[in-house]
Protein backbone atom coordinates (compact mmCIF):
# COMPACT_ATOMS: atom_id res chain seq x y z
CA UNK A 1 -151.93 -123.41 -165.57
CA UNK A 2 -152.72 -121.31 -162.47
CA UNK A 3 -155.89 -119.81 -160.98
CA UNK A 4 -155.47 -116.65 -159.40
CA UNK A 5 -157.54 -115.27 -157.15
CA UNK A 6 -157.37 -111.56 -155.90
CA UNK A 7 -159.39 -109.34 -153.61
CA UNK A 8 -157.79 -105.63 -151.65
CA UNK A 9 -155.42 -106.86 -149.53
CA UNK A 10 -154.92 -110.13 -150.43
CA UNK A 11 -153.72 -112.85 -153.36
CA UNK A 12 -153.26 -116.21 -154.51
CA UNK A 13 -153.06 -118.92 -156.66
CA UNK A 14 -153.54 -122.87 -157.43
CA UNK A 15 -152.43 -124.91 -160.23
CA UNK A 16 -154.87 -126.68 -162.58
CA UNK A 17 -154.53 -129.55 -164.94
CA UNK A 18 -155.80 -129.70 -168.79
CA UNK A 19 -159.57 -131.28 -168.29
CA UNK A 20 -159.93 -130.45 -164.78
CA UNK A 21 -163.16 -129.12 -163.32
CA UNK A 22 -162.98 -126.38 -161.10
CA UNK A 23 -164.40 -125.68 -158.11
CA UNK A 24 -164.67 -123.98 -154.78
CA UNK A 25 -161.03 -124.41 -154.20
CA UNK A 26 -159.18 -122.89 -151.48
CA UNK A 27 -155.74 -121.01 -152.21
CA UNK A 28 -153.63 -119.48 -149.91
CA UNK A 29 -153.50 -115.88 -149.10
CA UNK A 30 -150.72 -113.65 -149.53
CA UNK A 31 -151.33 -109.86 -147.71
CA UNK A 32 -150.90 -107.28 -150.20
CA UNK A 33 -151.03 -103.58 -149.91
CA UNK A 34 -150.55 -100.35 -152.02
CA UNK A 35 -148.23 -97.22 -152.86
CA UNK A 36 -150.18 -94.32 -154.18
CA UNK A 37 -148.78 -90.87 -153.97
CA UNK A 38 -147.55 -87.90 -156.58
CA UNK A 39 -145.13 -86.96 -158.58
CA UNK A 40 -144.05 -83.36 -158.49
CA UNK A 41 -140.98 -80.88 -160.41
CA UNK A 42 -139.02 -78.53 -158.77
CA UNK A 43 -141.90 -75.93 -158.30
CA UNK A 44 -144.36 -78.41 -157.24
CA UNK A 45 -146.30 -78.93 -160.54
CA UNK A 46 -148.31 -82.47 -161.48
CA UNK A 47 -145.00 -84.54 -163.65
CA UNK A 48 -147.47 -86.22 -166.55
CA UNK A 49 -146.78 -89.54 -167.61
CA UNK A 50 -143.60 -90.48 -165.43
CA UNK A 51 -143.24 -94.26 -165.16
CA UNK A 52 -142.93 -94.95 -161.72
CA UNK A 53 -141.32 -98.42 -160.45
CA UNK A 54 -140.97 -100.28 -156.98
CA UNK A 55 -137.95 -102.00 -157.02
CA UNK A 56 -135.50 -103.85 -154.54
CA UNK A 57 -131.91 -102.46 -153.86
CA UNK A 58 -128.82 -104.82 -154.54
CA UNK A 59 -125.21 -104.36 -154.51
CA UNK A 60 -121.81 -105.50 -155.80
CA UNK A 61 -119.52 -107.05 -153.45
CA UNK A 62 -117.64 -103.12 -152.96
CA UNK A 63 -119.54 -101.60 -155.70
CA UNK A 64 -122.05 -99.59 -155.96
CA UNK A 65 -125.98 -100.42 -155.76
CA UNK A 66 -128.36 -101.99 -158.48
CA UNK A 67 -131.70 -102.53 -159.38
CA UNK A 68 -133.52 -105.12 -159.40
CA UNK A 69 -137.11 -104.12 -160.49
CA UNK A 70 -140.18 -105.72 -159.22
CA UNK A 71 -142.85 -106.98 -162.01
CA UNK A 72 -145.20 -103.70 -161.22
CA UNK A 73 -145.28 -100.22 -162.76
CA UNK A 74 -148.14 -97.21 -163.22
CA UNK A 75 -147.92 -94.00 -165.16
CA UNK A 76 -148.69 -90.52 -163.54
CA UNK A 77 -151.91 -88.85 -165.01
CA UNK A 78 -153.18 -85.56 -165.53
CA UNK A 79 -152.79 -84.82 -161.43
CA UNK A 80 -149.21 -86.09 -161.46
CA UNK A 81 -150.63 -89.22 -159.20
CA UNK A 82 -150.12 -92.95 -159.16
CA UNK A 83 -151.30 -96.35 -157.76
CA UNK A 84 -149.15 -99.22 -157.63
CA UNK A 85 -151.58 -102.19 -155.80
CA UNK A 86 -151.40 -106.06 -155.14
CA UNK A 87 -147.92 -105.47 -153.67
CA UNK A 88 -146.86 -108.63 -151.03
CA UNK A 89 -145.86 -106.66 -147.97
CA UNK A 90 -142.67 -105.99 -147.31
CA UNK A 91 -139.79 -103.06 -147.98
CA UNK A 92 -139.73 -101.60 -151.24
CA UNK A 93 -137.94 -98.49 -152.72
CA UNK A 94 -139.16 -96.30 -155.81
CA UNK A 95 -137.77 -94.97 -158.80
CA UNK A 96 -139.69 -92.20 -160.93
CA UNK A 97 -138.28 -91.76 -164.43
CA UNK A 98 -139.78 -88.22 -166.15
CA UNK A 99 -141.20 -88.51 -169.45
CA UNK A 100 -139.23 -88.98 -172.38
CA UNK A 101 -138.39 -85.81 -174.21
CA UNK A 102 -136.54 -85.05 -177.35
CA UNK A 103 -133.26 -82.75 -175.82
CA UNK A 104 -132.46 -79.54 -177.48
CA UNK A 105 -129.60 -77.19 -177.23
CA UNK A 106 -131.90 -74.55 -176.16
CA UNK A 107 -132.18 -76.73 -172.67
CA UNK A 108 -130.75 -75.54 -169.69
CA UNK A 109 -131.45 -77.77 -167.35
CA UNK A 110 -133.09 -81.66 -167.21
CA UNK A 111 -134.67 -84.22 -164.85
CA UNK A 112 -132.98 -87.15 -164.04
CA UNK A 113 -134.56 -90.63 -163.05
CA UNK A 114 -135.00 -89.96 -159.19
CA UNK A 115 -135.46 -92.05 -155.87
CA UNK A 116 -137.80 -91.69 -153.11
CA UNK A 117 -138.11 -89.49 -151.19
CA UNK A 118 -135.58 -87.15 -153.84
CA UNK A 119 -132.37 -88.10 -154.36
CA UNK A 120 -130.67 -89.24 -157.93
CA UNK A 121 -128.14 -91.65 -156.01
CA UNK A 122 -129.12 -95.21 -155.59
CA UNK A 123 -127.56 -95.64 -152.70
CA UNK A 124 -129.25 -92.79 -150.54
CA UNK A 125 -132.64 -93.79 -151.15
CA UNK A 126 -135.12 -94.82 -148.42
CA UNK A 127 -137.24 -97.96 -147.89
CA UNK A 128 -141.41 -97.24 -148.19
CA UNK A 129 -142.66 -100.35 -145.93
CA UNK A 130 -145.82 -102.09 -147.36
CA UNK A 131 -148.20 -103.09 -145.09
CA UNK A 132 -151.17 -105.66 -146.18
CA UNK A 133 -154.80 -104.23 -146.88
CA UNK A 134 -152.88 -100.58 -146.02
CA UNK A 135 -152.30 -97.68 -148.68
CA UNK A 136 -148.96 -96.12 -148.34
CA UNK A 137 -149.21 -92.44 -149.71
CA UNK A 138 -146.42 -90.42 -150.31
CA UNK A 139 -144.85 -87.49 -152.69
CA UNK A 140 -141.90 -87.52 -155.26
CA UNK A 141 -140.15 -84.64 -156.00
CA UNK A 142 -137.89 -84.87 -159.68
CA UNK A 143 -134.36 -83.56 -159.15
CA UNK A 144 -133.68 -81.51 -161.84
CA UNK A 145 -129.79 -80.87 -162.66
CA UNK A 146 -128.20 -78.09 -165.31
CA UNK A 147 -126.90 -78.60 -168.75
CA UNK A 148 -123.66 -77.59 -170.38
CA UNK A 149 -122.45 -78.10 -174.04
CA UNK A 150 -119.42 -79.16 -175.32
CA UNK A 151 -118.37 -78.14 -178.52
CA UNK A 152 -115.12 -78.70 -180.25
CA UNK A 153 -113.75 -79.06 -184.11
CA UNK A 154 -112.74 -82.90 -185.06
CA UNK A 155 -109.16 -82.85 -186.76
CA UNK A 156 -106.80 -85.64 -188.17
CA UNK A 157 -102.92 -85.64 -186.88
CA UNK A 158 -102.30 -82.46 -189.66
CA UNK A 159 -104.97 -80.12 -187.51
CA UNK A 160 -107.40 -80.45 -190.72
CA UNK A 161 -111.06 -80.88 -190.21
CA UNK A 162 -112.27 -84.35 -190.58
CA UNK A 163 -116.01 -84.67 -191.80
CA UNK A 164 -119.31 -87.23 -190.72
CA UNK A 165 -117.10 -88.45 -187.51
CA UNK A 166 -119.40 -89.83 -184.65
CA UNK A 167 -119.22 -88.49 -181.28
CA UNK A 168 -119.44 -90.11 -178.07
CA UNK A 169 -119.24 -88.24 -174.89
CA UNK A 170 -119.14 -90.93 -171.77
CA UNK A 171 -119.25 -90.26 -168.52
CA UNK A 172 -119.65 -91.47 -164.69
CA UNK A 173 -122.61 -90.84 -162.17
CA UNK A 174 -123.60 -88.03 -160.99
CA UNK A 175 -123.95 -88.67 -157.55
CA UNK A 176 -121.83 -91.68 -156.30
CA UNK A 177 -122.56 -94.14 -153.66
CA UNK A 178 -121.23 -94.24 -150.35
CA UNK A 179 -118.63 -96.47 -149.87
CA UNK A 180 -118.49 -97.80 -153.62
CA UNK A 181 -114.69 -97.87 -154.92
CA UNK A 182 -115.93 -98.51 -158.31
CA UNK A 183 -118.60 -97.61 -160.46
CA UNK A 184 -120.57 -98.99 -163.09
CA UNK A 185 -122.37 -97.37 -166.50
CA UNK A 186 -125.51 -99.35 -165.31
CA UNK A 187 -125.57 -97.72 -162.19
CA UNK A 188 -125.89 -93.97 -163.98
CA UNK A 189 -129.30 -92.59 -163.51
CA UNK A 190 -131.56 -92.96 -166.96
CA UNK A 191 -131.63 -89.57 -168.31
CA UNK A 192 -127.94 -88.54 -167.34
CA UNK A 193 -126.89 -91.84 -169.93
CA UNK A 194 -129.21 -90.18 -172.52
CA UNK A 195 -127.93 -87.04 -172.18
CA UNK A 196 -123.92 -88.23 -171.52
CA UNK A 197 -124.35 -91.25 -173.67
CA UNK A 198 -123.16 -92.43 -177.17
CA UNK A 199 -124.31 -89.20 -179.25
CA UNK A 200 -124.16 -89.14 -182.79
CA UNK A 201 -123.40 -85.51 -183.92
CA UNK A 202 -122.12 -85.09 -187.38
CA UNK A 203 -119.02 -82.65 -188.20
CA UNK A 204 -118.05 -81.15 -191.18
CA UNK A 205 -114.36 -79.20 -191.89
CA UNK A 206 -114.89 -75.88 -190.44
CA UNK A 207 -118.02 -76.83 -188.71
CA UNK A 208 -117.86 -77.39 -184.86
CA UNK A 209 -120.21 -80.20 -183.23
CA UNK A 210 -122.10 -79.80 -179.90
CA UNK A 211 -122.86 -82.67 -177.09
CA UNK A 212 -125.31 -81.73 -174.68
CA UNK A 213 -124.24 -83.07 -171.33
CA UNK A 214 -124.86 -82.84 -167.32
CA UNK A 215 -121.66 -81.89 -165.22
C-alpha cells in the first residue's frame, strides 16, 4: 500500500505495511504544475465535452509518430475550458478529441482529433513545457476537414446486384509525418478512422450504398 500525499505544486508517496501505524512521515516531493486553457471550433465557439489528453510523442524506427498517453485527462465544460493538474514537470504535448457524434449524410464537414497548438498530424505538434507550482494556459483550436460520399452498386462477376454485403472503406492519414516512409492505421487521427473505418452499410439489388468519408 502507498500513502500519497499532495498539495499545488507538489506530490508524493511512501509505502505502508498491513498493521502499521502511521505517522508524521516524511515523503519526497515531486514539483508538479498545471495545463489549463480552451478548446475552441473553427469560428471560435466553446467545444463542450472534448476529452483532452497530455501525452508523450514516440516513434518507429522510420515510421511515423505514436502516442503514448499519460495517466491524466479532463473534459471541456460549458466555457469550452479545461484543467489538467498534479502534472511532474517536464515536456508534454496535447491531444483534444471533439465529442462523439452520430455522422449523417447530411454532414459536410467534421472535426478530427487535433494537436496543440492546431494541427491533425502527430508529427507537427509542439511541446507545452510544465513548470512546478506554475499554470500553463493556452488555446486549442479543432481542425475541421470536409466530407465526401462514396456511393456505388455491389455486383457479383455477372454485373447482378448482390444484397446485405458489408462495406469497408479503409484508408491512410490525412496528414503524414515528415520523414515517415511508412504509415500505420494507429497513427490515423480518431475521427478520420470513424469516419474512413470498417462501415457496415447494407445493399440491396438495385439499391446503391453510401460511405461517408474524409479525402
Amino acid at each position: 500500500m502507498l500513502v500519497i500525499g499532495q498539495t499545488f505544486g507538489y506530490a508524493g508517496q511512501s509505502p505502508v505495511t498491513a498493521g502499521q501505524e502511521i505517522g508524521a512521515r516524511t515523503t519526497r516531493a515531486v514539483a508538479t504544475g498545471v495545463i489549463e486553457g480552451r478548446v475552441l471550433d473553427e469560428a471560435g465557439r466553446p467545444v463542450v465535452w472534448a476529452r483532452v489528453q497530455p501525452l508523450n510523442r514516440l516513434k518507429y524506427w522510420n515510421g511515423p509518430f505514436y502516442e503514448a498517453p499519460v495517466q491524466t485527462s479532463d473534459e471541456t465544460d460549458d466555457r469550452g475550458r479545461f484543467r489538467l493538474h498534479s502534472l511532474p514537470a517536464g515536456s508534454y504535448f496535447l491531444a483534444v478529441t471533439p465529442p462523439s457524434r452520430k455522422q449523417s449524410l447530411a454532414d459536410t464537414d467534421v472535426y478530427l482529433r487535433t494537436y496543440y497548438p492546431g494541427t491533425a498530424a502527430l508529427g507537427r505538434v509542439e511541446p507545452i513545457v510544465v513548470r512546478a507550482q506554475v499554470e500553463t494556459a493556452l488555446t486549442v483550436r479543432l481542425v475541421r476537414v470536409p466530407v465526401v460520399q462514396v456511393t456505388g452498386t455491389i455486383v457479383d462477376t455477372d454485373g447482378e446486384p448482390l444484397p446485405n454485403q458489408n462495406v469497408t472503406l479503409r484508408g491512410r492519414p490525412l496528414v503524414a509525418d515528415d520523414g515517415a516512409e511508412w504509415h500505420s492505421e494507429v497513427h490515423m487521427p480518431v475521427a478520420a478512422s470513424l469516419i474512413a473505418g470498417a462501415q457496415n452499410v447494407g445493399g440491396s439489388p438495385g439499391r446503391p450504398v453510401s460511405v461517408i468519408t474524409a479525402p
